[in-house]
Protein backbone atom coordinates (compact mmCIF):
# COMPACT_ATOMS: atom_id res chain seq x y z
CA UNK A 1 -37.42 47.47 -45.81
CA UNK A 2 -38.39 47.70 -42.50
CA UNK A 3 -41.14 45.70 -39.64
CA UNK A 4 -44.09 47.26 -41.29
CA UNK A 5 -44.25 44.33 -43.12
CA UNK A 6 -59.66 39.60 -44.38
CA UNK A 7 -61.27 38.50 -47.01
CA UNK A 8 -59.76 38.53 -50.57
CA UNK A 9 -60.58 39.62 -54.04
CA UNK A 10 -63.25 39.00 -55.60
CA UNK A 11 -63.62 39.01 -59.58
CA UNK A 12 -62.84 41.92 -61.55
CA UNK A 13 -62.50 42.63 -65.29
CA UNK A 14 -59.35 41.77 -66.57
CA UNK A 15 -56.55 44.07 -67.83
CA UNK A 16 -53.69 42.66 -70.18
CA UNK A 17 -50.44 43.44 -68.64
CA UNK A 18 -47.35 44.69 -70.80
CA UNK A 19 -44.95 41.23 -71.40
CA UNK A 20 -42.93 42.37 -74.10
CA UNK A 21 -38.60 42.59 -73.84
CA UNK A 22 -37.11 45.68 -71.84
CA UNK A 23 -36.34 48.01 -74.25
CA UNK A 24 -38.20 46.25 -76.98
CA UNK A 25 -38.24 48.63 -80.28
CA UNK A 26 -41.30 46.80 -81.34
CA UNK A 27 -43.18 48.43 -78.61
CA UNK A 28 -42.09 51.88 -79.33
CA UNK A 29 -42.29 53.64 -75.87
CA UNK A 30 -40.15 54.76 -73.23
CA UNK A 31 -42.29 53.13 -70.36
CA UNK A 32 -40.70 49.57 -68.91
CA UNK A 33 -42.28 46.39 -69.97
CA UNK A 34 -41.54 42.81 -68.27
CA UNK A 35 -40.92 39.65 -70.37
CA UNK A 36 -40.31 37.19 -67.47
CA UNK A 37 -41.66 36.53 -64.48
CA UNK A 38 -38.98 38.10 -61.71
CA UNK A 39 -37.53 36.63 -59.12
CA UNK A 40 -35.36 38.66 -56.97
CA UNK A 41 -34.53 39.59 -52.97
CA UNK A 42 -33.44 42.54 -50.76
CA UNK A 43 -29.87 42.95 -49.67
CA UNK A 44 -27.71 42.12 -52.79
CA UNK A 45 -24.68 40.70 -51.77
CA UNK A 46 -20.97 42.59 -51.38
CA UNK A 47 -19.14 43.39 -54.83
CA UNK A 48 -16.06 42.24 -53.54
CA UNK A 49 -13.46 39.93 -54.98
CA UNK A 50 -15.37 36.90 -54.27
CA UNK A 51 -18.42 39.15 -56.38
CA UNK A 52 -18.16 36.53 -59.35
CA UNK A 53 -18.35 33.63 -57.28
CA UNK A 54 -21.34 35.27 -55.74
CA UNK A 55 -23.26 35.90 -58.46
CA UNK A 56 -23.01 33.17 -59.57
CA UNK A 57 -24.46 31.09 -56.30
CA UNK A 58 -27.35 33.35 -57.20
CA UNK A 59 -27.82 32.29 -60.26
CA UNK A 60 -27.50 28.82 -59.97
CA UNK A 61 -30.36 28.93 -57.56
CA UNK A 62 -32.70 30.60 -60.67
CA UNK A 63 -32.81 33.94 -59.17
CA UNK A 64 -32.76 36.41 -62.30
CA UNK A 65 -32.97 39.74 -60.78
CA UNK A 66 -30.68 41.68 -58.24
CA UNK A 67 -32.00 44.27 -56.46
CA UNK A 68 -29.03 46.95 -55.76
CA UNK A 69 -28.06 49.15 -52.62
CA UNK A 70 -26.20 46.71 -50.14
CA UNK A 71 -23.68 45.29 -52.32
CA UNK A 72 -22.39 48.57 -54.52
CA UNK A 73 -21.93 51.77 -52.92
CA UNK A 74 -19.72 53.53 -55.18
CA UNK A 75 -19.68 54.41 -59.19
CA UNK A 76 -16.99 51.35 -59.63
CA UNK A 77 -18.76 49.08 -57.46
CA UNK A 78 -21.91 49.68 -59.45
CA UNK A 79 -19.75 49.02 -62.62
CA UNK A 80 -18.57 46.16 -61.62
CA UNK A 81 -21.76 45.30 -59.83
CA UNK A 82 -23.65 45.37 -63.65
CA UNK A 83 -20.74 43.46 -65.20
CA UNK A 84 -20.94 40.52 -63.21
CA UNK A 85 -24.72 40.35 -63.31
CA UNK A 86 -24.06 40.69 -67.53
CA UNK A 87 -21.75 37.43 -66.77
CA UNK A 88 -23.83 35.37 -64.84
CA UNK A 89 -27.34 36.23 -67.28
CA UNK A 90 -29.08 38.35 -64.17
CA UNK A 91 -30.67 42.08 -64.11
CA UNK A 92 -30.12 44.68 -61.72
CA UNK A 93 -31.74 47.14 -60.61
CA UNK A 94 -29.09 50.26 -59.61
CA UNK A 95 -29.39 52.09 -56.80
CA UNK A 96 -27.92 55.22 -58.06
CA UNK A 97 -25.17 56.85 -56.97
CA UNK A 98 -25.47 60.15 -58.76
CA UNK A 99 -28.54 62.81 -58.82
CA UNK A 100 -28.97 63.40 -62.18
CA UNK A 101 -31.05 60.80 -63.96
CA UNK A 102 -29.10 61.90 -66.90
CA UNK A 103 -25.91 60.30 -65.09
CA UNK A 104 -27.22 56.71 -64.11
CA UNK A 105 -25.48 54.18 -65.06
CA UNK A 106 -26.68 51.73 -68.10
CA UNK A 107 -25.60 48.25 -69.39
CA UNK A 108 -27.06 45.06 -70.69
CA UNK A 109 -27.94 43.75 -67.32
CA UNK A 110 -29.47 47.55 -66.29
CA UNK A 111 -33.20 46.34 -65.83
CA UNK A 112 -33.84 50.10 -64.01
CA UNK A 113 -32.90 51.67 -60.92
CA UNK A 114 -34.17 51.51 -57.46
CA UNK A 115 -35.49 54.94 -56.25
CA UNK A 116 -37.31 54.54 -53.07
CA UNK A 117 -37.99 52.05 -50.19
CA UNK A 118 -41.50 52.83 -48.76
CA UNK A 119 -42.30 56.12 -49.02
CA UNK A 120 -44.67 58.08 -46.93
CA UNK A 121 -47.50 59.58 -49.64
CA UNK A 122 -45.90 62.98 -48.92
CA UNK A 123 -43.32 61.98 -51.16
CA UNK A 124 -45.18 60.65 -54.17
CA UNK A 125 -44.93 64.05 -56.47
CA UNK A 126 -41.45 64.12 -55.67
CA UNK A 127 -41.48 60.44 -56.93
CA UNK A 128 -43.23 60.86 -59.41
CA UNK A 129 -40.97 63.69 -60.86
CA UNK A 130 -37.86 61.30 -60.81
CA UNK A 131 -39.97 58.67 -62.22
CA UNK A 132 -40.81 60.95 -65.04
CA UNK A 133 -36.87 61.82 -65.20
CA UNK A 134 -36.12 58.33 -65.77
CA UNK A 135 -38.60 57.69 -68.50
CA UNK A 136 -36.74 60.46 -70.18
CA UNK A 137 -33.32 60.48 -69.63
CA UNK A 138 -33.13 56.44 -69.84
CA UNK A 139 -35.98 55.18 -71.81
CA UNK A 140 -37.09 51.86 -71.37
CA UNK A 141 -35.97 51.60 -67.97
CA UNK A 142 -37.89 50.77 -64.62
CA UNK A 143 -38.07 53.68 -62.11
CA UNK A 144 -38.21 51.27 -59.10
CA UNK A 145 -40.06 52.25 -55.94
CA UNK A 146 -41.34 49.37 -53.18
CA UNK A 147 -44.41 50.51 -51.02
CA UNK A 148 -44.90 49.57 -47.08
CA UNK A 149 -47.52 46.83 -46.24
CA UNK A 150 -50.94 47.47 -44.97
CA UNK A 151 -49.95 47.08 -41.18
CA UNK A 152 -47.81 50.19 -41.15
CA UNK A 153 -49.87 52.83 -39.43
CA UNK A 154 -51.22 55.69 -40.93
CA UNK A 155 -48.49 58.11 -40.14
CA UNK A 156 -46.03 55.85 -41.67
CA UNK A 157 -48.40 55.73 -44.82
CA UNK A 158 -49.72 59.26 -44.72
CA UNK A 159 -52.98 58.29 -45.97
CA UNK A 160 -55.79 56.87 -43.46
CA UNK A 161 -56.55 53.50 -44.95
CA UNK A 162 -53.85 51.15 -47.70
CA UNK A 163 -56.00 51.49 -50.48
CA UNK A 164 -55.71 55.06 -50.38
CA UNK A 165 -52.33 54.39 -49.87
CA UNK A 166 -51.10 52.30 -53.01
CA UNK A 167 -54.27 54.02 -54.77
CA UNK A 168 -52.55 57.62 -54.45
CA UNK A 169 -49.42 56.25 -55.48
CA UNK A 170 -50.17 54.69 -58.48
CA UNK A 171 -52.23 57.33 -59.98
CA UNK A 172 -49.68 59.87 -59.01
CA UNK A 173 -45.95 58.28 -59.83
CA UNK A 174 -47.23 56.48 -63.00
CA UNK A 175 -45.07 53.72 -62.05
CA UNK A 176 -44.10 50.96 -64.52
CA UNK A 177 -44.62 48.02 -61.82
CA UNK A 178 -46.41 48.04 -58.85
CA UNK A 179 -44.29 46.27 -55.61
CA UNK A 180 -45.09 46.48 -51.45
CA UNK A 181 -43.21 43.78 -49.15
CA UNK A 182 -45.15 41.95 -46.58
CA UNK A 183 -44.27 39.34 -43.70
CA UNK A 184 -46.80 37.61 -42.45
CA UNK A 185 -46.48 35.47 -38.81
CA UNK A 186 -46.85 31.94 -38.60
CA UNK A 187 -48.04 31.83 -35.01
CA UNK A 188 -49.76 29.37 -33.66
CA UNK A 189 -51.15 32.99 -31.34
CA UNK A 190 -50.50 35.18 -34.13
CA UNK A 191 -51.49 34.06 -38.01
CA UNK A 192 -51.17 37.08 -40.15
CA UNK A 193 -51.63 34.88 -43.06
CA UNK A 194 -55.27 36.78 -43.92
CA UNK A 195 -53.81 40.43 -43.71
CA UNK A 196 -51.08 39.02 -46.40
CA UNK A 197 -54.44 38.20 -48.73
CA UNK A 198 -55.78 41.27 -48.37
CA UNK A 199 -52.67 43.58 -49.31
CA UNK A 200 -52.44 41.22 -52.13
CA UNK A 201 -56.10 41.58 -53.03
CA UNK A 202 -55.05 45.43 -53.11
CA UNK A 203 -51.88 45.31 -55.36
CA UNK A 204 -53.86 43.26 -57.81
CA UNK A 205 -56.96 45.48 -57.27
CA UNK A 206 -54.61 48.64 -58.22
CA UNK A 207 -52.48 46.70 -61.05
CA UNK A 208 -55.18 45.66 -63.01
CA UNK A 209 -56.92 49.23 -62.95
CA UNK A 210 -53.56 50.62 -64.06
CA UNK A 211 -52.33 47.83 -66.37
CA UNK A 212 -49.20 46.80 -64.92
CA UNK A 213 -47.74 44.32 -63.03
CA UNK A 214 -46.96 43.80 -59.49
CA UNK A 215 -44.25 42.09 -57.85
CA UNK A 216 -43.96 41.77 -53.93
CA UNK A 217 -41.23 40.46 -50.97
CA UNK A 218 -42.04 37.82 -48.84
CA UNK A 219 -40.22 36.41 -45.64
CA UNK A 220 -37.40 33.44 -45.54
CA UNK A 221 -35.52 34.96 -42.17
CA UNK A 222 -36.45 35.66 -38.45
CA UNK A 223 -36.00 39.04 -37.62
CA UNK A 224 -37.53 40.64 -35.36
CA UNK A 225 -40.98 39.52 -34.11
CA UNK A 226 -40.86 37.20 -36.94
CA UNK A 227 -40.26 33.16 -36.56
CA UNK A 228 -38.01 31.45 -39.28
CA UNK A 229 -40.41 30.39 -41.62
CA UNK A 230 -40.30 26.56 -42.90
CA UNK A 231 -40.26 25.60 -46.41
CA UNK A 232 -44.29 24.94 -46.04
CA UNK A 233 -44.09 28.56 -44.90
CA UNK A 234 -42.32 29.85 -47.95
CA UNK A 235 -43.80 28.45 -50.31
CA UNK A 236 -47.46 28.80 -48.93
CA UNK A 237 -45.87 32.86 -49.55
CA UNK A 238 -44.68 32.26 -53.54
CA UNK A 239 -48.26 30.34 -54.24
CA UNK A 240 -50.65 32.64 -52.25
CA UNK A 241 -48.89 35.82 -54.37
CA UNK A 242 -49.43 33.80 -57.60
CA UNK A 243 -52.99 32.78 -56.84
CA UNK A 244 -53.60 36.99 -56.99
CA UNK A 245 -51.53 37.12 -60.11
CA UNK A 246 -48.33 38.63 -59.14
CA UNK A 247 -45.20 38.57 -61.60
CA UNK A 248 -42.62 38.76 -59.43
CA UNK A 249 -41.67 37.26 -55.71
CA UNK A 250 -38.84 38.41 -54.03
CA UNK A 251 -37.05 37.01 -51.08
CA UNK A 252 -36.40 38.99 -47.74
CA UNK A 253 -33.55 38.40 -47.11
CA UNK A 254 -30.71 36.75 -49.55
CA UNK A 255 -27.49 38.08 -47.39
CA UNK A 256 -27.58 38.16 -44.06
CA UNK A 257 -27.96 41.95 -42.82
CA UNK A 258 -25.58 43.51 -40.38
CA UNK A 259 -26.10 41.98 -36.56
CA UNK A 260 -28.25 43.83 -34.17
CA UNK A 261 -31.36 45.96 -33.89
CA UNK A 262 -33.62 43.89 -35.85
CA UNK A 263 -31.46 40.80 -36.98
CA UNK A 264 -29.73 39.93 -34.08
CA UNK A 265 -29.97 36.07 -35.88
CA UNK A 266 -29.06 36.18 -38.85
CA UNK A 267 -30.24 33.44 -40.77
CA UNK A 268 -30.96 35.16 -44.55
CA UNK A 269 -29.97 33.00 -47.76
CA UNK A 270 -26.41 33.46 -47.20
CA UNK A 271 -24.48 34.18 -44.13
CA UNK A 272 -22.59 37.11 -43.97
CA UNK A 273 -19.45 34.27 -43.70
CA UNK A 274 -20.94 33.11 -46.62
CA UNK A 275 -22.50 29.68 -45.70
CA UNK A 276 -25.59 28.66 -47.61
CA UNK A 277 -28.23 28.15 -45.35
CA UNK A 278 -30.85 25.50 -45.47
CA UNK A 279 -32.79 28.78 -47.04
CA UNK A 280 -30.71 28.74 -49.93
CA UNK A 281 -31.79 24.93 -51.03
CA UNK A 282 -35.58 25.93 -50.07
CA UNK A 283 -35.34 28.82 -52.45
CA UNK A 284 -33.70 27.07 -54.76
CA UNK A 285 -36.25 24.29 -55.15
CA UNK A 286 -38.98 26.54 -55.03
CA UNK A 287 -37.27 29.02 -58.14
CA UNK A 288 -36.55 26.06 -60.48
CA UNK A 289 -40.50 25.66 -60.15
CA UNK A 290 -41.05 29.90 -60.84
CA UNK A 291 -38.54 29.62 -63.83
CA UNK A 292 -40.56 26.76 -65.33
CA UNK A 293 -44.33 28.04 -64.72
CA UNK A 294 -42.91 32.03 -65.19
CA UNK A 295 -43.53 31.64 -68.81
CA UNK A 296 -47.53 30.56 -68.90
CA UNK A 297 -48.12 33.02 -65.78
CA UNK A 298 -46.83 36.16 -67.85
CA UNK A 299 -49.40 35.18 -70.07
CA UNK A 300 -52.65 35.40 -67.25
CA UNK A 301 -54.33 37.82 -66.63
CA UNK A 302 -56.29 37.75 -63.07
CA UNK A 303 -60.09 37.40 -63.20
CA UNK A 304 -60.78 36.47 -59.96
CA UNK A 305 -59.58 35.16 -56.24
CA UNK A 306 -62.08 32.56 -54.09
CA UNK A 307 -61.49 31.47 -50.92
CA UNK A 308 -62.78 28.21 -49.73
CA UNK A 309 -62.39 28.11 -45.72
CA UNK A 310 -63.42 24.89 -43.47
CA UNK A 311 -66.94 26.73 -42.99
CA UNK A 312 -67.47 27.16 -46.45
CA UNK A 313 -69.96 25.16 -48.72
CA UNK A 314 -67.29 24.70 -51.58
CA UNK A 315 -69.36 24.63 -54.43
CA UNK A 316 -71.04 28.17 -53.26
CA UNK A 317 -67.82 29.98 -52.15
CA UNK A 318 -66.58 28.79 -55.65
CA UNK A 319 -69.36 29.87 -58.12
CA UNK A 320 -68.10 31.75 -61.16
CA UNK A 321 -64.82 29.93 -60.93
CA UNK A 322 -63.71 27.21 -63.42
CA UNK A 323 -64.08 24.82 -59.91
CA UNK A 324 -67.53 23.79 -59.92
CA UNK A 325 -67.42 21.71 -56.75
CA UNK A 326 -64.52 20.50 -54.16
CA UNK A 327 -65.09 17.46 -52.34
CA UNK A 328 -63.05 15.62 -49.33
CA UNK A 329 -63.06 11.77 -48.18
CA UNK A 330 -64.58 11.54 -44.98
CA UNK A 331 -60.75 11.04 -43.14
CA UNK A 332 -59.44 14.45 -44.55
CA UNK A 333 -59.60 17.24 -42.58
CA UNK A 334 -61.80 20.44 -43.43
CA UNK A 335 -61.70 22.33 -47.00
CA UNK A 336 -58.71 25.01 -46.51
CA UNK A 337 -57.84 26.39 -50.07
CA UNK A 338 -57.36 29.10 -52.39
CA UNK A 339 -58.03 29.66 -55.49
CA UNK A 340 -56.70 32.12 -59.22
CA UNK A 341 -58.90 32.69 -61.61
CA UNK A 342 -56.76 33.61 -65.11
CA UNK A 343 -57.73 34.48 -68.89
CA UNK A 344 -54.64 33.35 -70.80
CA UNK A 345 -53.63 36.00 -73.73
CA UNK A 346 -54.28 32.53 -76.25
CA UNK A 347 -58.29 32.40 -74.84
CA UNK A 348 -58.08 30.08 -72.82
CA UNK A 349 -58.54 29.70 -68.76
CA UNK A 350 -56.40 28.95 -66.05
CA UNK A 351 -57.24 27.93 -62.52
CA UNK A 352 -54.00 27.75 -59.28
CA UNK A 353 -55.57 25.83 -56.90
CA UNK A 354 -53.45 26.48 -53.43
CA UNK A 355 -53.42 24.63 -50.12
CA UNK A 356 -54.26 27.25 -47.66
CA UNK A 357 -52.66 24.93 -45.08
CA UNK A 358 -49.27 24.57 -44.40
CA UNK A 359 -48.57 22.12 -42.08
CA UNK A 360 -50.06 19.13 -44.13
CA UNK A 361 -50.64 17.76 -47.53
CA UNK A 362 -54.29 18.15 -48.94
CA UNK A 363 -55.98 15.79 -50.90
CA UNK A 364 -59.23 17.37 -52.26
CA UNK A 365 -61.32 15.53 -55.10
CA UNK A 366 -61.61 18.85 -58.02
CA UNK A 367 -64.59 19.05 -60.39
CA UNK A 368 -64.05 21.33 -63.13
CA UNK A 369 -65.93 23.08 -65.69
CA UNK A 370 -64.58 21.25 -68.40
CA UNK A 371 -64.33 17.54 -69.06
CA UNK A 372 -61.28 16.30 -66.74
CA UNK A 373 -59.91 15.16 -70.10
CA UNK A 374 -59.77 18.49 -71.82
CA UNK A 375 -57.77 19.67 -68.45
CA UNK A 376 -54.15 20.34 -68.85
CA UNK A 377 -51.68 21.16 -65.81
CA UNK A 378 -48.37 22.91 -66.25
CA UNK A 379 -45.85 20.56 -65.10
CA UNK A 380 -44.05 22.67 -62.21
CA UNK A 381 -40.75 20.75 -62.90
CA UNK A 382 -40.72 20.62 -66.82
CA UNK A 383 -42.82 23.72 -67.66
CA UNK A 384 -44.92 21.60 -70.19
CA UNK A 385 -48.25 21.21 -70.41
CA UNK A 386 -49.47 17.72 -69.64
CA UNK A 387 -52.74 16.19 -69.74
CA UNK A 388 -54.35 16.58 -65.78
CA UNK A 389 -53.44 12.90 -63.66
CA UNK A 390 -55.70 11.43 -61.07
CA UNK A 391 -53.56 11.01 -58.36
CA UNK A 392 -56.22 8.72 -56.73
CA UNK A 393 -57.44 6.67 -59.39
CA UNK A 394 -58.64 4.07 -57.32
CA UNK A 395 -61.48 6.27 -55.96
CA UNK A 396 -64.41 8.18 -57.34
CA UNK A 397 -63.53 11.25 -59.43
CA UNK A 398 -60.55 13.45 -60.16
CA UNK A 399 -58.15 13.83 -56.78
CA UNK A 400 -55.53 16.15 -56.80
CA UNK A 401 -52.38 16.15 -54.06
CA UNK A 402 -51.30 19.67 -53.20
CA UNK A 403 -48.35 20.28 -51.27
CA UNK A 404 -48.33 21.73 -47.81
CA UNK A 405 -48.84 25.69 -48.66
CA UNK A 406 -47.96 24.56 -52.66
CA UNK A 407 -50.11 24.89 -55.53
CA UNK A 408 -50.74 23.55 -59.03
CA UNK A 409 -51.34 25.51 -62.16
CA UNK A 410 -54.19 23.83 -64.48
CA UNK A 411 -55.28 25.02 -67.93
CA UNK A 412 -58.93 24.90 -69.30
CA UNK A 413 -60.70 25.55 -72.52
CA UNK A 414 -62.44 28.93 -73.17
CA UNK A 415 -65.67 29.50 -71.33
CA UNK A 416 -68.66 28.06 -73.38
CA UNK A 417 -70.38 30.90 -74.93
């Protein structure tokens, strides 16, 4: 997981991802099929005898996935490593310590096993040979493998453009899930928020082609060139990779890697002392919200992406979205948003409207394609659906508030035939 951390997507025909249970006999195959929506980090924390106490910190902040190779290094560390993750109701996903797929170890908490951090393409038969093992030998289970992000050069990804890249390995791993990391700067001589956009316009470009989901990491440390990104920051991460339809956001870092070379400050989740960090409330605030709107977006699927920039006529940069028109009172500044496009496996639509702006609150006045009174939002704190509130009722036509770099997820009837 290393430094290599323009547009967007436009519409494309949808493909229903796989939600049924890991290891679900109902669905009768050996591949690996998510039920909830994931979210996980890089650098697990030490199986130690403070491991319980651990795991459980992680828990209580609604993570529900543990990524394994920092924290277990040996067969009874891994052991242990599964147990307390079967304790605290989290997955893991093992980094193996044998070489036989055959010898892995398995458990109630075993989600899969993590193969591979960003390979070069060289690698992908290789890959795709111990994916295949996996499948096999441990059926059910997810052969995990992470991909660089579209500003590694092209000797790093041994193909000449990304596309190619994820393109290549896709069609030649088979993978169950589809993940890359990416760390965009927040500048104010360096925004890289745009190149983050278009990787994710990518992984949902190549997921919905293949089928399957895609999860990706995101930045909550400096390291690095990188700045130590604000809870505006973070979150304008999580919502951006929902608004593209991923199913899982994962945290870089949770515990604090070793000093030096590129974390000379520290600053993850967790301290390697094991202080909480402001990080560790941010995520936590943020993960109560995945936990409760996980279970409606593992029921979209993607139809489209629109971006609505301060040059943009809204209502044209919109068109074939179920936003007919965004408007703004005179004091506001500029249109700055984003915008998913969903089919929901029950027929109907959903629409996550995002703040592309992180540094304020937006207040933009929403017409929709349906009746404002037919409109339901998914309440980010309760997980119910509620009927849409004007949050300006005192002025002309349906205003929304949006969080600096948040988001909220909104329901619609079918399309009218």
């Amino acid at each position: 997981m290393g430094l290599f951390a323009l547009g967007t997507g436009v519409a494309l025909s949808a493909l229903q991802c796989v939600t049924a249970a890991p290891g679900d006999e109902a669905v009768g195959s050996d591949r690996f099929v998510q039920q909830d929506f994931v979210i996980s980090m890089w650098v697990d924390p030490p199986v130690d005898e403070r491991a319980d106490e651990r795991y459980k910190e992680m828990a209580d902040a609604y993570f529900n996935l543990v990524i394994g190779g920092s924290g277990a290094h040996t067969p009874e560390e891994v052991a242990k490593q599964l147990e307390v993750c079967r304790k605290h109701g989290l997955g893991l996903l093992v980094r193996p310590t044998a070489d036989d797929a055959a010898d892995y170890p398995d458990g109630p908490a075993c989600w899969g096993y993590s193969l591979r951090d960003e390979p070069n393409a060289a690698a992908f038969p290789a890959l795709a040979e111990q994916v295949a093992a996996v499948r096999r030998e441990r059926p059910g289970k997810l052969a995990y493998i992470n991909l660089f992000p579209g500003y590694a050069p092209p000797g790093a990804l041994g193909t000449e453009t990304y596309d190619e890249h994820v393109r290549q390995f896709v069609d030649i791993t088979d993978v169950d899930v589809l993940s890359m990391d990416h760390y965009p700067a927040f500048k104010p001589d360096g925004d890289g928020r745009d190149a983050y956009c278009a990787d994710l316009a990518v992984m949902r470009e190549h997921s919905l082609r293949k089928g399957i989901p895609f999860w990706n990491f995101f930045n909550i440390m400096p390291y690095g060139p990188h700045t130590d990104p604000t809870e505006s920051q973070v979150r304008w991460q999580v919502f951006t990779s929902l608004a593209y339809g991923a199913k899982g956001v994962m945290y870089f870092c949770y515990y604090t890697p070793g000093p030096g070379g590129e974390f000379p400050k520290g600053g993850a989740i967790i301290t390697r002392d094991d202080r909480r960090t402001e990080h560790y409330y941010q995520a936590r605030r943020l993960n109560e919200q995945l936990r409760n709107l996980g279970p409606t977006l593992m029921k979209l699927t993607s139809t489209g992406v629109y971006r609505v920039t301060p040059e943009d006529d809204p209502a044209e940069a919109l068109k074939g979205s179920p936003i007919v028109n965004i408007t703004r009172d005179g004091v506001d500044p500029p249109h700055d948003y984003l915008v998913g496009a969903f089919q929901h496996e029950d027929g109907r639509r959903a629409v996550l409207l995002n703040n592309y702006r992180f540094a304020f609150t937006a207040w933009p006045t929403v017409t929709f394609d349906a009746p404002a009174e037919q409109v339901l939002e998914v309440d980010r704190w309760t997980g119910e659906e509620r009927p849409v509130i004007d949050d300006s009722p005192g002025m002309d036509g349906l205003q929304l508030s949006l969080l600096d770099g948040g988001g909220r997820l909104f329901l619609l009837p079918p399309a009218a035939e």
